[in-house]
N, C-alpha and C. Protein backbone atom coordinates (compact mmCIF):
# COMPACT_ATOMS: atom_id res chain seq x y z
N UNK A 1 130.23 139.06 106.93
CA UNK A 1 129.63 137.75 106.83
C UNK A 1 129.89 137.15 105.45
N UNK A 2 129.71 138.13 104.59
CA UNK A 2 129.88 137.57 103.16
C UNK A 2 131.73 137.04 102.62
N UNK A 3 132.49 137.38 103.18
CA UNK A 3 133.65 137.30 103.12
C UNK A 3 133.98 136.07 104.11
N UNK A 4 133.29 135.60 104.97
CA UNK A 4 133.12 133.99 106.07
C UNK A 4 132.94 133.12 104.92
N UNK A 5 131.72 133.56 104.32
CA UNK A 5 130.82 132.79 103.48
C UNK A 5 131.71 132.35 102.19
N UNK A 6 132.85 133.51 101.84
CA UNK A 6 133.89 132.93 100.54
C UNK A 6 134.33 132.10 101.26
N UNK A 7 135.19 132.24 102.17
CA UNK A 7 136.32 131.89 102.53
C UNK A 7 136.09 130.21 103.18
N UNK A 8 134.73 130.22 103.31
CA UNK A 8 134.44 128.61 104.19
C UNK A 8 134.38 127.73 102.75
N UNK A 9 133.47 128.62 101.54
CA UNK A 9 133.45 127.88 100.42
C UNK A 9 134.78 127.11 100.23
N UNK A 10 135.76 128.12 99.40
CA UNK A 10 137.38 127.85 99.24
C UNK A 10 138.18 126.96 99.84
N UNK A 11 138.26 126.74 101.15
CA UNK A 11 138.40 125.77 101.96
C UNK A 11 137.97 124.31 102.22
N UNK A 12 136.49 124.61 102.14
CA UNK A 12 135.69 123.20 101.19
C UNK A 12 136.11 122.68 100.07
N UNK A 13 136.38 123.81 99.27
CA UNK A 13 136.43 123.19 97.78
C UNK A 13 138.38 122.73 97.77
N UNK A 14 138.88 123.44 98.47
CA UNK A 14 139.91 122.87 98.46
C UNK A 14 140.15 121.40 99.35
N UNK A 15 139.62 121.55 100.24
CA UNK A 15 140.00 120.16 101.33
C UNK A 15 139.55 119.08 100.17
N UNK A 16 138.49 119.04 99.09
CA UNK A 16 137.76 118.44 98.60
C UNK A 16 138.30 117.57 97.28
N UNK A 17 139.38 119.07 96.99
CA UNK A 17 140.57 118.71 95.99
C UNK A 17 141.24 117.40 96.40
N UNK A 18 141.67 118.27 97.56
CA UNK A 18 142.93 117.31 98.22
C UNK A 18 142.23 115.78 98.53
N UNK A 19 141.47 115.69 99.08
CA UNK A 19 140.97 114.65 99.02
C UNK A 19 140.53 113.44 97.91
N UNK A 20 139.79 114.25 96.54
CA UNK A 20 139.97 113.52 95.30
C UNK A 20 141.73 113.16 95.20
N UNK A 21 142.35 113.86 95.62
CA UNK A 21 143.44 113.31 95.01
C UNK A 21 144.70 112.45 95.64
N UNK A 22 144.26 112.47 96.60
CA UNK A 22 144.97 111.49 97.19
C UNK A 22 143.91 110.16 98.13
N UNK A 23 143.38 109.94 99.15
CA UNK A 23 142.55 109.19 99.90
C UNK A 23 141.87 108.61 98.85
N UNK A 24 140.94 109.36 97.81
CA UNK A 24 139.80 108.91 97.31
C UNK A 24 140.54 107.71 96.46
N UNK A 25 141.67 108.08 95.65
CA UNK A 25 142.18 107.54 94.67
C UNK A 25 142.42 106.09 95.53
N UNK A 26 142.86 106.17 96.51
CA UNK A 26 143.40 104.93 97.18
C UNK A 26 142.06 104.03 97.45
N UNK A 27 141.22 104.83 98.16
CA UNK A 27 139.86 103.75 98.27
C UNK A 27 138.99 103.34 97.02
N UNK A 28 139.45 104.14 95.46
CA UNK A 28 139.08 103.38 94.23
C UNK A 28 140.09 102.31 94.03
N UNK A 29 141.11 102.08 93.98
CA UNK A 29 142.39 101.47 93.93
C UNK A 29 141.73 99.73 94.75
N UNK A 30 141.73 99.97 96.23
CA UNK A 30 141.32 98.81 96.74
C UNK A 30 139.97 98.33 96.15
N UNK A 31 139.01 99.25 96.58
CA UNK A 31 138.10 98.85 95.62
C UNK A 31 137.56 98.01 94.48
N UNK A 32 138.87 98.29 93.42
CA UNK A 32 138.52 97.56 92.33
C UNK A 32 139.22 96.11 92.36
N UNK A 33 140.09 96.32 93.45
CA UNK A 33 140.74 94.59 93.80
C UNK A 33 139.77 93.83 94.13
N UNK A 34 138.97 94.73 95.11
CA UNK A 34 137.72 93.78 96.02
C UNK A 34 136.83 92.84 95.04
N UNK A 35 136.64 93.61 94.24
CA UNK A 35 135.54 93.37 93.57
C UNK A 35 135.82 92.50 91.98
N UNK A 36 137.53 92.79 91.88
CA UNK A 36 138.70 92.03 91.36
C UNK A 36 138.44 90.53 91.48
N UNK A 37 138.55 90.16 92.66
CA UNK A 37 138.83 89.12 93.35
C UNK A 37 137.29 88.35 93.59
N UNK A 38 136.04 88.76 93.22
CA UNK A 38 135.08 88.39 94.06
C UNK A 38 134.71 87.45 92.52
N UNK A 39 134.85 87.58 91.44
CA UNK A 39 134.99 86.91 90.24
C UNK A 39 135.67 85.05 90.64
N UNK A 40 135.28 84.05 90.42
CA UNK A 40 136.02 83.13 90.37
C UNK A 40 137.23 82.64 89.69
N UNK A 41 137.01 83.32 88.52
CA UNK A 41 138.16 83.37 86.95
C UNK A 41 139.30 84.26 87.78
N UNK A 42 139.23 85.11 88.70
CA UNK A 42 140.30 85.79 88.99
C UNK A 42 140.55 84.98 90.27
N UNK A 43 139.83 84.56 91.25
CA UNK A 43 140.86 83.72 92.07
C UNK A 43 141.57 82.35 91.70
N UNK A 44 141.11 81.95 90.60
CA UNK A 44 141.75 80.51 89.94
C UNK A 44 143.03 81.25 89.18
N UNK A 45 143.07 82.13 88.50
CA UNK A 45 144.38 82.54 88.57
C UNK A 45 145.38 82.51 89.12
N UNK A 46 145.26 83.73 90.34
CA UNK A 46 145.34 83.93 91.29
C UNK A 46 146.17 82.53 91.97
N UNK A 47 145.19 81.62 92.05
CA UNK A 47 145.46 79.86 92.97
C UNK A 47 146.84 79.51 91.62
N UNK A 48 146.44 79.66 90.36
CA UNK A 48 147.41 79.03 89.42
C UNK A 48 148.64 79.57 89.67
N UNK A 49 148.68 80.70 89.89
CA UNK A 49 150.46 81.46 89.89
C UNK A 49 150.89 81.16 90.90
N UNK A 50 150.41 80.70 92.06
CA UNK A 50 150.65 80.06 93.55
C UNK A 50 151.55 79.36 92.85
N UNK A 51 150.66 78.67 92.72
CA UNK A 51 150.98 77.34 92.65
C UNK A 51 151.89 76.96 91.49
N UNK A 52 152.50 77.98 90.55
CA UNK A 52 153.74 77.98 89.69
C UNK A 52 154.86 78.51 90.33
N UNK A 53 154.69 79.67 91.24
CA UNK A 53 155.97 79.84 91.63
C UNK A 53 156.20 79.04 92.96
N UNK A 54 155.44 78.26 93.43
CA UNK A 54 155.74 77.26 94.18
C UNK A 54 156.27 76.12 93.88
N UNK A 55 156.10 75.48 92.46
CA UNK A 55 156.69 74.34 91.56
C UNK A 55 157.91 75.36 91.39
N UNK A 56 158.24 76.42 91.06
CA UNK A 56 159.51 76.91 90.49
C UNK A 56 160.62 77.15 92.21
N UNK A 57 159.92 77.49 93.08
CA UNK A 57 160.88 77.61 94.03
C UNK A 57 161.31 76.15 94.24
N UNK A 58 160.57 74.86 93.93
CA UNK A 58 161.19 73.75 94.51
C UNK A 58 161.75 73.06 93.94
N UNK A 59 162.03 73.74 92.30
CA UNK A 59 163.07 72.98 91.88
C UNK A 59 164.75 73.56 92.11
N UNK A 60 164.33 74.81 92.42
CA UNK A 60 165.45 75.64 93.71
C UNK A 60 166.80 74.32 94.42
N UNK A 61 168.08 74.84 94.24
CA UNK A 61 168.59 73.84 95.70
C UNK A 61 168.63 74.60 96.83
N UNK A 62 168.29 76.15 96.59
CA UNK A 62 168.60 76.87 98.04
C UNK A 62 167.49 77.48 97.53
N UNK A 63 166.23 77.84 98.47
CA UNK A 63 165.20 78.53 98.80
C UNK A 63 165.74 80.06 99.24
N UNK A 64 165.97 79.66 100.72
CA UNK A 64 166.50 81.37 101.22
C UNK A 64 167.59 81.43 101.15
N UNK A 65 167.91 82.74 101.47
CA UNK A 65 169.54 83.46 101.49
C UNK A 65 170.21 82.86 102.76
N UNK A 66 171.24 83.13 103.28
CA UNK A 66 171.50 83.04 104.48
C UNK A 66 171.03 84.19 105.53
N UNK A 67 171.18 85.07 105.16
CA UNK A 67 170.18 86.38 106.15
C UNK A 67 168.77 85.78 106.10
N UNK A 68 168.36 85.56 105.39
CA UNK A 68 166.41 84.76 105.45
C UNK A 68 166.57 84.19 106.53
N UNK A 69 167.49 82.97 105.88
CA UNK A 69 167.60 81.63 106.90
C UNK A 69 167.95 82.19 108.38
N UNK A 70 168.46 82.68 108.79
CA UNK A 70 169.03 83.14 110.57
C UNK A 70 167.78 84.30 110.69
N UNK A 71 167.05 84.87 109.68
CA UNK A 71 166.22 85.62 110.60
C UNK A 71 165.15 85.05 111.05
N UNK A 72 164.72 84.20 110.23
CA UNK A 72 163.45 82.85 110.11
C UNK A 72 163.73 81.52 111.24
N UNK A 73 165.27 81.31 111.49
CA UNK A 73 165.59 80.67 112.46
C UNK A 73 165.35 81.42 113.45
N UNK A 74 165.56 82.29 113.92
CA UNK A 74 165.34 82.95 115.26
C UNK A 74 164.32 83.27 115.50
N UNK A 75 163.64 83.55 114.54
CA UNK A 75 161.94 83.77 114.47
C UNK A 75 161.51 82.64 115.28
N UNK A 76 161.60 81.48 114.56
CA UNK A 76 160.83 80.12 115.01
C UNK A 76 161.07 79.85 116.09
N UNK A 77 162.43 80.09 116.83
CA UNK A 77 163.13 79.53 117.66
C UNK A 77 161.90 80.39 119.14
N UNK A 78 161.80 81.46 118.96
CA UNK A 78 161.55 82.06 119.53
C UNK A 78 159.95 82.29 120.05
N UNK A 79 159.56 81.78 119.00
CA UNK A 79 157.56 81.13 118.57
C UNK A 79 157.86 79.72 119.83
N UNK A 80 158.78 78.84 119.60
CA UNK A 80 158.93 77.38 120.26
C UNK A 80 159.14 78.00 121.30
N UNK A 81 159.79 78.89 121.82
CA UNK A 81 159.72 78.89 123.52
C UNK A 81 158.88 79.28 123.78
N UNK A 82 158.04 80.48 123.41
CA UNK A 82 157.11 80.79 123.48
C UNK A 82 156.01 79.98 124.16
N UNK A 83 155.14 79.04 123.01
CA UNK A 83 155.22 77.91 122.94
C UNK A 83 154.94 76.97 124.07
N UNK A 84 156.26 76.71 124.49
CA UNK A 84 156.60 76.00 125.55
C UNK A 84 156.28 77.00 126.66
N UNK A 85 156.24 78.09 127.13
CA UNK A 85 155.89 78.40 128.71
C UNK A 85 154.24 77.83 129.22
């Protein structure tokens, strides 16, 4: 019994490892975006860089590539029939 009793510990304490170190890290990670973002000073940022690399793409003469463009065409094309049934 006493040798159950290591061996369930060890296993705990390991799953427990593994877990700090990978999962946990990820749900601190989102976490601190959430709560990142719930600030107003960080979504006006946030809205400002929009809205710069949106002034910078349009002074652009070509936006997409040609691979963009035909995959985004067929995309749409395909939304419109859609669409239409």
């Amino acid at each position: 019994m006493k040798i159950f009793v290591v061996k369930t510990f060890i296993v705990a304490f390991a799953f427990y490892i593994v877990f700090e170190l990978t999962i946990s890290s990820k749900i601190r990670t989102v976490k601190n975006s959430i709560i990142k973002f719930q600030e107003k000073s960080e979504r006006v940022k946030v809205k400002e860089k929009i809205l710069l690399e949106i002034s910078k793409v349009n002074k652009k003469d070509q936006i997409l590539s040609e691979g963009d463009r035909e995959i985004l065409s067929e995309f749409i094309n395909k939304l419109q029939k859609e669409l239409s049934q």
